[in-house]
Protein backbone atom coordinates (compact mmCIF):
# COMPACT_ATOMS: atom_id res chain seq x y z
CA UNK A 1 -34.56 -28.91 3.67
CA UNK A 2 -35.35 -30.60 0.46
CA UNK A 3 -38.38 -32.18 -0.95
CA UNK A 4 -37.53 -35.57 0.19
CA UNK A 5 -37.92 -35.00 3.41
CA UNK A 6 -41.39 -33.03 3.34
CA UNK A 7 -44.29 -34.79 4.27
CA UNK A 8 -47.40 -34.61 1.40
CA UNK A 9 -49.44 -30.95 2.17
CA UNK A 10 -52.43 -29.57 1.00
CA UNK A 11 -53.95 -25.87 0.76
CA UNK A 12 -57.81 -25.72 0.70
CA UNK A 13 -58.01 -29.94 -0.26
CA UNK A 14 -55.30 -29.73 -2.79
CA UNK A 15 -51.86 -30.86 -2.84
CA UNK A 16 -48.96 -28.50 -2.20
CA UNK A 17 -46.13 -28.02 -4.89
CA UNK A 18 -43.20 -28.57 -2.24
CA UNK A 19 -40.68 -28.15 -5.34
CA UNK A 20 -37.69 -25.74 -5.23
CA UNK A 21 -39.37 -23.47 -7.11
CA UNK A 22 -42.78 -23.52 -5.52
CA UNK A 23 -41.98 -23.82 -2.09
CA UNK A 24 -39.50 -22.36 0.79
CA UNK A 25 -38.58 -21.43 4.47
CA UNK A 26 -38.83 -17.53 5.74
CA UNK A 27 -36.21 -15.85 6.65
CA UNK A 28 -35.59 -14.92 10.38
CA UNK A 29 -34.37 -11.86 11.28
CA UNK A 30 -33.36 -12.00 14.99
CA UNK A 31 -29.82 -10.84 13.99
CA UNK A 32 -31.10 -7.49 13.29
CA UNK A 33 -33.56 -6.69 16.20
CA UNK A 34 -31.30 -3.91 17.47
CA UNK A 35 -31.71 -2.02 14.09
CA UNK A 36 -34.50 -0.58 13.22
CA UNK A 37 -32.75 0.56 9.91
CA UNK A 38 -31.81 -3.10 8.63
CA UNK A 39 -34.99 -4.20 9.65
CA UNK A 40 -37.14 -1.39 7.02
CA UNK A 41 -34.95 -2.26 4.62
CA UNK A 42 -35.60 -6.10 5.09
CA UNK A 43 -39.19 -5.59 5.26
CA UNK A 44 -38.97 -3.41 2.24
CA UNK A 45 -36.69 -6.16 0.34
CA UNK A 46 -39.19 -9.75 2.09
CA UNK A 47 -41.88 -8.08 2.52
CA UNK A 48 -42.01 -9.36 6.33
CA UNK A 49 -40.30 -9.30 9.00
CA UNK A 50 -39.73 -13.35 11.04
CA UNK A 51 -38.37 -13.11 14.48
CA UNK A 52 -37.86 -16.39 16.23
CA UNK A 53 -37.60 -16.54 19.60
CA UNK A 54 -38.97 -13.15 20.51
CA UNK A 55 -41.22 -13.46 23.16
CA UNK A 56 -40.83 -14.74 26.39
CA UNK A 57 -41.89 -18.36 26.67
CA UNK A 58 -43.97 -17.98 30.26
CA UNK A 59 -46.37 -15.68 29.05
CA UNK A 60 -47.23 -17.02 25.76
CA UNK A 61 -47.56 -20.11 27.26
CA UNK A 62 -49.97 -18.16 30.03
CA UNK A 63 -52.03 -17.31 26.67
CA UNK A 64 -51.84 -20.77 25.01
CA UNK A 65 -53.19 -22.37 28.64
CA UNK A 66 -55.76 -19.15 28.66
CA UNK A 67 -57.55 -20.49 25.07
CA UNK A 68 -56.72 -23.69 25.46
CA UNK A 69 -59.33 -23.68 28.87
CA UNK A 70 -61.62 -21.54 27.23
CA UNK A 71 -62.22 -24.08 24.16
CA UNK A 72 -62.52 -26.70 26.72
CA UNK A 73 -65.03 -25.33 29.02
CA UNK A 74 -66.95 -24.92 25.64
CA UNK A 75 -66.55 -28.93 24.58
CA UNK A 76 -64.51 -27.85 21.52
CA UNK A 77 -61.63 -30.37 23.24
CA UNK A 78 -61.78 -33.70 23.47
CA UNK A 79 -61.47 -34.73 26.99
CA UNK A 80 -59.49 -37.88 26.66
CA UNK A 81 -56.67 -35.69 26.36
CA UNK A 82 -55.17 -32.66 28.99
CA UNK A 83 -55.94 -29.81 28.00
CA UNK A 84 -52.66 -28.69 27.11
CA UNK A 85 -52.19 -31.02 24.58
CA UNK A 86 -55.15 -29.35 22.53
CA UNK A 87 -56.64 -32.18 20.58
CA UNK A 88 -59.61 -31.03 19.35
CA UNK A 89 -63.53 -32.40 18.89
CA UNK A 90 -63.24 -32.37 15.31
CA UNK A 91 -67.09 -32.84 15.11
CA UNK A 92 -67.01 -29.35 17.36
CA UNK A 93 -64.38 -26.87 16.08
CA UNK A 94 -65.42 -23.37 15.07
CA UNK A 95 -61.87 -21.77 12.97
CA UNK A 96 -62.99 -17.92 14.69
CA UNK A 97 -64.42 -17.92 17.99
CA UNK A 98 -64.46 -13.86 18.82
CA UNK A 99 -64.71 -14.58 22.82
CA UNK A 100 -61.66 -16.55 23.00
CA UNK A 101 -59.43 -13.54 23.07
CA UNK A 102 -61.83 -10.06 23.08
CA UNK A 103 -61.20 -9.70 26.27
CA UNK A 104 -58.53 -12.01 27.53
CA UNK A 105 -55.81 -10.35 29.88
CA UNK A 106 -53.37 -13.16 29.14
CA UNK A 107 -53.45 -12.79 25.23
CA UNK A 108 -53.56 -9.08 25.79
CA UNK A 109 -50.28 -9.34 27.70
CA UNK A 110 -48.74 -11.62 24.97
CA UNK A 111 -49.58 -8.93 22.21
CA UNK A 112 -49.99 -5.61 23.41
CA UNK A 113 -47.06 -6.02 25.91
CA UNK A 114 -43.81 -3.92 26.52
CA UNK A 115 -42.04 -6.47 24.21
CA UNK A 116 -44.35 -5.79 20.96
CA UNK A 117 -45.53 -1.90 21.59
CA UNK A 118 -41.68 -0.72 21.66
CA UNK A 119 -40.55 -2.83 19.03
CA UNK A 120 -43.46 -1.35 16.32
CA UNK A 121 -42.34 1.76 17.93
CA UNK A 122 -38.30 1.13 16.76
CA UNK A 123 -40.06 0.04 13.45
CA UNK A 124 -42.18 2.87 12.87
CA UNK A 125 -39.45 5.59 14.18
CA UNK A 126 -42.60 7.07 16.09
CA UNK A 127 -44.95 6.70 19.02
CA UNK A 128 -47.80 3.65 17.46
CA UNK A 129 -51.27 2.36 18.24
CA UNK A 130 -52.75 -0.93 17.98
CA UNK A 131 -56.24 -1.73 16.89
CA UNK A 132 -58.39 -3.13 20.19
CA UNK A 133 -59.61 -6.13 18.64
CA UNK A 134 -57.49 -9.59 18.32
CA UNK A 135 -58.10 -12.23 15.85
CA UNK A 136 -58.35 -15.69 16.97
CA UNK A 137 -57.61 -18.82 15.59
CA UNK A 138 -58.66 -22.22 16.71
CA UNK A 139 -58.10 -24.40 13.46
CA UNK A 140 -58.47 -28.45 13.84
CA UNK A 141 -58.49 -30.73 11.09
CA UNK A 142 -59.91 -28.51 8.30
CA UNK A 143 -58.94 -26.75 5.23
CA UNK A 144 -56.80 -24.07 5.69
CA UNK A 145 -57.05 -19.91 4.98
CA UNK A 146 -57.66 -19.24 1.14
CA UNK A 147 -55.11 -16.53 0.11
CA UNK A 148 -55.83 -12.77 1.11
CA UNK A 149 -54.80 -9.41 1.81
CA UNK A 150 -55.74 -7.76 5.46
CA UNK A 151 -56.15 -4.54 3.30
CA UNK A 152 -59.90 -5.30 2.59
CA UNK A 153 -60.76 -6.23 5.83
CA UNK A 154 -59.30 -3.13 7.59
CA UNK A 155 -58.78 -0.34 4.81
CA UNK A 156 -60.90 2.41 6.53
CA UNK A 157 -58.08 4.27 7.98
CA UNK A 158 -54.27 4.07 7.97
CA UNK A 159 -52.84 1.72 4.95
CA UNK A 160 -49.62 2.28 6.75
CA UNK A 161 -50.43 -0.83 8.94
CA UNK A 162 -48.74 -4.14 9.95
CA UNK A 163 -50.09 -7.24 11.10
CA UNK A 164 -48.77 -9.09 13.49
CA UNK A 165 -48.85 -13.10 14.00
CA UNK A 166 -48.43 -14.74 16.55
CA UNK A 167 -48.26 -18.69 17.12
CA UNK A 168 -49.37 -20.61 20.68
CA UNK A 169 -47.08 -23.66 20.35
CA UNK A 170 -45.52 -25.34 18.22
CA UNK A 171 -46.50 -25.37 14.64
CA UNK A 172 -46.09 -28.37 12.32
CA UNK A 173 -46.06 -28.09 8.69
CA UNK A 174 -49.12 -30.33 8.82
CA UNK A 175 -50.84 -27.75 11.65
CA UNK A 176 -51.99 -25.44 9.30
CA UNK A 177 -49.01 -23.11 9.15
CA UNK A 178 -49.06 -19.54 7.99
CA UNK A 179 -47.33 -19.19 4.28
CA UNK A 180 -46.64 -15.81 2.54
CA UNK A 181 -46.02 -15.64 -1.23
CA UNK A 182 -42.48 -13.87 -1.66
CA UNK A 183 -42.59 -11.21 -3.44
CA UNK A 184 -45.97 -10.52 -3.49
CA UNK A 185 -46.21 -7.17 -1.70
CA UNK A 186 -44.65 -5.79 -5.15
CA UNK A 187 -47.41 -7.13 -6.83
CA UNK A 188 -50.01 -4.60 -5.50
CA UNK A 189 -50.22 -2.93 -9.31
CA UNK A 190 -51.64 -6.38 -10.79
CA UNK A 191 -54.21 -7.04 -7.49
CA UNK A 192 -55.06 -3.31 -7.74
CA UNK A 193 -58.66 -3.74 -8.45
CA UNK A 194 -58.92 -6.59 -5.64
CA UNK A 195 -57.03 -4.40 -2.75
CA UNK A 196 -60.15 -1.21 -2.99
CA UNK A 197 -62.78 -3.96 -1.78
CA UNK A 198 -64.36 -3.03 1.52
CA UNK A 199 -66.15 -6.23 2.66
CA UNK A 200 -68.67 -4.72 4.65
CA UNK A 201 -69.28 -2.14 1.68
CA UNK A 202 -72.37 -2.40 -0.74
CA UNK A 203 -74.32 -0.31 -3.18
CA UNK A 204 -77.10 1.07 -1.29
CA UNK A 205 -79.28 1.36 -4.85
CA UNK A 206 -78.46 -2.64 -5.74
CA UNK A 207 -81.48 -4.62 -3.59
CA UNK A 208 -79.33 -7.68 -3.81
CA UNK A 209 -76.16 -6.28 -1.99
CA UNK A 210 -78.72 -4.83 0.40
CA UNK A 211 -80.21 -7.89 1.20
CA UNK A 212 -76.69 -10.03 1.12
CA UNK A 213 -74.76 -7.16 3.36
CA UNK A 214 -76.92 -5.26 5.28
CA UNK A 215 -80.01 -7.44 6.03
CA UNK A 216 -77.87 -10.86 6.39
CA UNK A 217 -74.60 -9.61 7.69
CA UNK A 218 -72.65 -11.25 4.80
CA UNK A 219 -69.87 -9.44 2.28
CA UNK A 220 -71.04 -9.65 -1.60
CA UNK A 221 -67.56 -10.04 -2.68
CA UNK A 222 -65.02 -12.10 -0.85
CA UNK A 223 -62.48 -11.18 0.84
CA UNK A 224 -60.31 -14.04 -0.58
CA UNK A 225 -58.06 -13.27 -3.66
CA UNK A 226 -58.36 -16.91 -4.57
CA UNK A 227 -59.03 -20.36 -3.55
CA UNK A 228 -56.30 -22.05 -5.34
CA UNK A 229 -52.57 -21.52 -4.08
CA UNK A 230 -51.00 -23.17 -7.08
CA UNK A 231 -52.50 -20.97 -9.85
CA UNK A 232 -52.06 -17.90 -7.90
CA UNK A 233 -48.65 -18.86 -7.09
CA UNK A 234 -48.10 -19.21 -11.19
CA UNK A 235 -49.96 -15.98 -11.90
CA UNK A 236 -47.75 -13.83 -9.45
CA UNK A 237 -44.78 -15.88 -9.33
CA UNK A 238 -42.38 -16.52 -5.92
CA UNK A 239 -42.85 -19.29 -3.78
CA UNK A 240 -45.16 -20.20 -0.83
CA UNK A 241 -42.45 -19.71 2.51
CA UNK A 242 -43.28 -20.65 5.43
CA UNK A 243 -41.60 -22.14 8.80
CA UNK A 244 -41.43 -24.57 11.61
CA UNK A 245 -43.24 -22.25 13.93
CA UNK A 246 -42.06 -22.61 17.58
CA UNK A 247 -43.81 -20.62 20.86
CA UNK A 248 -42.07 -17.21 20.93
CA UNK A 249 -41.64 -16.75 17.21
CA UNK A 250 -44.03 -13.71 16.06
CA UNK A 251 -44.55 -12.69 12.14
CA UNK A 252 -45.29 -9.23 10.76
CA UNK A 253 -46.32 -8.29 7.50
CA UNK A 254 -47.48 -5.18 5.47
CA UNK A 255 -51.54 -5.18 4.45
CA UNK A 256 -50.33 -5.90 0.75
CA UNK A 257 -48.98 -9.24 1.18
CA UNK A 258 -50.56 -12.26 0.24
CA UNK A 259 -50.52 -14.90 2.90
CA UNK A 260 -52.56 -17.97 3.65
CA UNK A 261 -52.39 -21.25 5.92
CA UNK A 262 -51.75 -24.86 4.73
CA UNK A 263 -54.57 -27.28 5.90
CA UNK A 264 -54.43 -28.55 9.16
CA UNK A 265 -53.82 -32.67 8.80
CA UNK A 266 -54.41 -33.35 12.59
CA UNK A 267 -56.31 -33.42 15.37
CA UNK A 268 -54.22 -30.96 17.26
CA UNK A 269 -55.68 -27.41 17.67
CA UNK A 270 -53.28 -24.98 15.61
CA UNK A 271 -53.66 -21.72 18.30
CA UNK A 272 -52.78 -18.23 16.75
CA UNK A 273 -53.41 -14.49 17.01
CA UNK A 274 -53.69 -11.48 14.63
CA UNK A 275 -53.42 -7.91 16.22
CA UNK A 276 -52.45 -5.31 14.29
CA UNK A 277 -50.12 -1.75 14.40
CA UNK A 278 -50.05 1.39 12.70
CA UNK A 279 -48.69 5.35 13.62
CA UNK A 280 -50.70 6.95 16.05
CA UNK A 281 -50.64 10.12 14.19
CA UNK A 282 -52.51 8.19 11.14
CA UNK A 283 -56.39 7.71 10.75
CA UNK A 284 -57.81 4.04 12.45
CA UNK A 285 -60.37 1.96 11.16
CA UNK A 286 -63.42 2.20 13.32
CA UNK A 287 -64.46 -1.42 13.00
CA UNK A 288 -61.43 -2.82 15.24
CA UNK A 289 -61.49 0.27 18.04
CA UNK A 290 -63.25 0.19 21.63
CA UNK A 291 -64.06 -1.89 24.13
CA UNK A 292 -66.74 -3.44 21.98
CA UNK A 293 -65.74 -2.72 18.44
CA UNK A 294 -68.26 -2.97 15.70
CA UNK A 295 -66.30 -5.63 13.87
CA UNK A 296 -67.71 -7.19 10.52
CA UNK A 297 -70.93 -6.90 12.46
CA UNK A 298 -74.31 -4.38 11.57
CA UNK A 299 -72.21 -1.46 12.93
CA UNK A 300 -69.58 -1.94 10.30
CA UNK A 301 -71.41 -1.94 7.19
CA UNK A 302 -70.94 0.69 5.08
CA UNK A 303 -73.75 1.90 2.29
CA UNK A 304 -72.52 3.49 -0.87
CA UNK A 305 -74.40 4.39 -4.10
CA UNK A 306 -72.95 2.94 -7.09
């Protein structure tokens, strides 16, 4: 697709380099789902793995319908429209909304179904857990997702862990897609110092992380590796890819790689999920375990003296 036909996008308010050389598409890899050795080495060579098509469309459309009634019985829909279109109250629209999906049987079937579990099995070469918790999000028109790695937000056991993405509907360019910077899980030498942050970590003998982490539930250093695409983009090189997300597509990725989401331009909820994978045999981060799992919450702050 060239530039031409792209329509103007912006990342956290500014506009998106949709050159050549800043910008391109993912590339899917439904022609190797029945080998798990082509698929290592194309994770290994991308740096993801983007299968189209891969879930069935009834029951991710049984988890779409499931969020999509849970942000309406909360007002975050505007009620001129059905509730399957998903316009949202823009005045009204929380980006994370825990209870939409922790529990939700529907999700829970979309993600931690037969289709997901055997294919992280295939990919792993070895029986694999997930983490208990799911990751909703419920973006309307707002800035996107600066650029990150899941590393510091789940490093406390296996780094031997994939996330998984997963979008409810269509996705438009100008819905707030997902983008990952190619190339970037070789980088992890030159983000080294960023990937060892814990954001629920602080120095027990500073009274100002105290007070910031442990009295007020906040993180003293962000999580974000940036909030401008463009210079990080020049810094690390590659180009932001991304796709035209369709229901049934899912997206996995290795805790090094830097991903982010364009703004969302419209009024239409953009509906996704996070879960994540990892060998059973390996240790699991506490925080995303249980039926009620501490989370970024008071349980999951960690004290250390510095």
């Amino acid at each position: 697709m060239s530039t031409l036909t792209l329509p103007s996008l912006t990342a956290n308010n500014r506009p998106v380099d949709t050159s050549e050389e800043a910008f391109g598409w993912l590339r899917s890899s439904e022609d190797l789902i029945g080998d798990p050795v082509a698929l290592n080495e194309r994770l290994d060579e991308d740096g993801y793995i983007y299968i189209k098509n891969f879930l069935p469309q009834d029951i991710v459309q049984s988890a779409r319908m499931s969020l999509l009634k849970r942000l309406s019985d909360g007002g975050f829909l505007d009620p001129n429209y059905p509730i399957e279109e998903g316009i949202s109250n823009v005045e009204n629209q929380p980006k994370f909304m825990p209870n939409l999906a922790n529990p939700n049987p529907e999700v829970a079937r979309a993600v931690f179904g037969p289709e997901l579990t055997r294919f992280y099995a295939k990919l792993f070469g070895a029986p694999i857990r997930h983490f208990d918790y799911v990751w909703v999000r419920s973006l309307g028109k707002a800035v996107g997702t600066p650029p990150h790695c899941d590393l510091v937000y789940m490093g406390r056991g296996s780094h031997q862990l994939m996330t998984c993405w997963v979008p409810y509907g269509e996705i438009s360019l100008e819905e707030s897609p997902l983008i990952l910077l190619e190339g970037s899980h070789k980088q992890s030498e030159r983000i080294k110092n960023y990937l060892t942050r814990d954001v629920d970590a602080y120095c027990e003998n500073k009274p100002k992380q105290v007070k910031t982490v442990k009295e007020d539930g906040g993180w003293y250093q962000s999580g974000s590796l940036s909030t401008n695409h463009i210079t990080l983009r020049e810094k690390l090189g590659g180009r932001w890819l991304t796709a035209h997300y369709q229901q049934g597509d899912f997206l996995t990725f290795p805790m090094n790689m830097v991903h982010a989401s364009l703004d969302n331009q419209t009024n239409k909820v953009r509906l996704s999920t996070d879960t994540r994978y990892q060998l059973a045999s390996e240790p699991i981060d506490e925080r995303w375990i249980g039926e009620n799992p501490p989370a970024h919450g008071p349980a999951g702050k960690r004290g250390l003296i510095c």
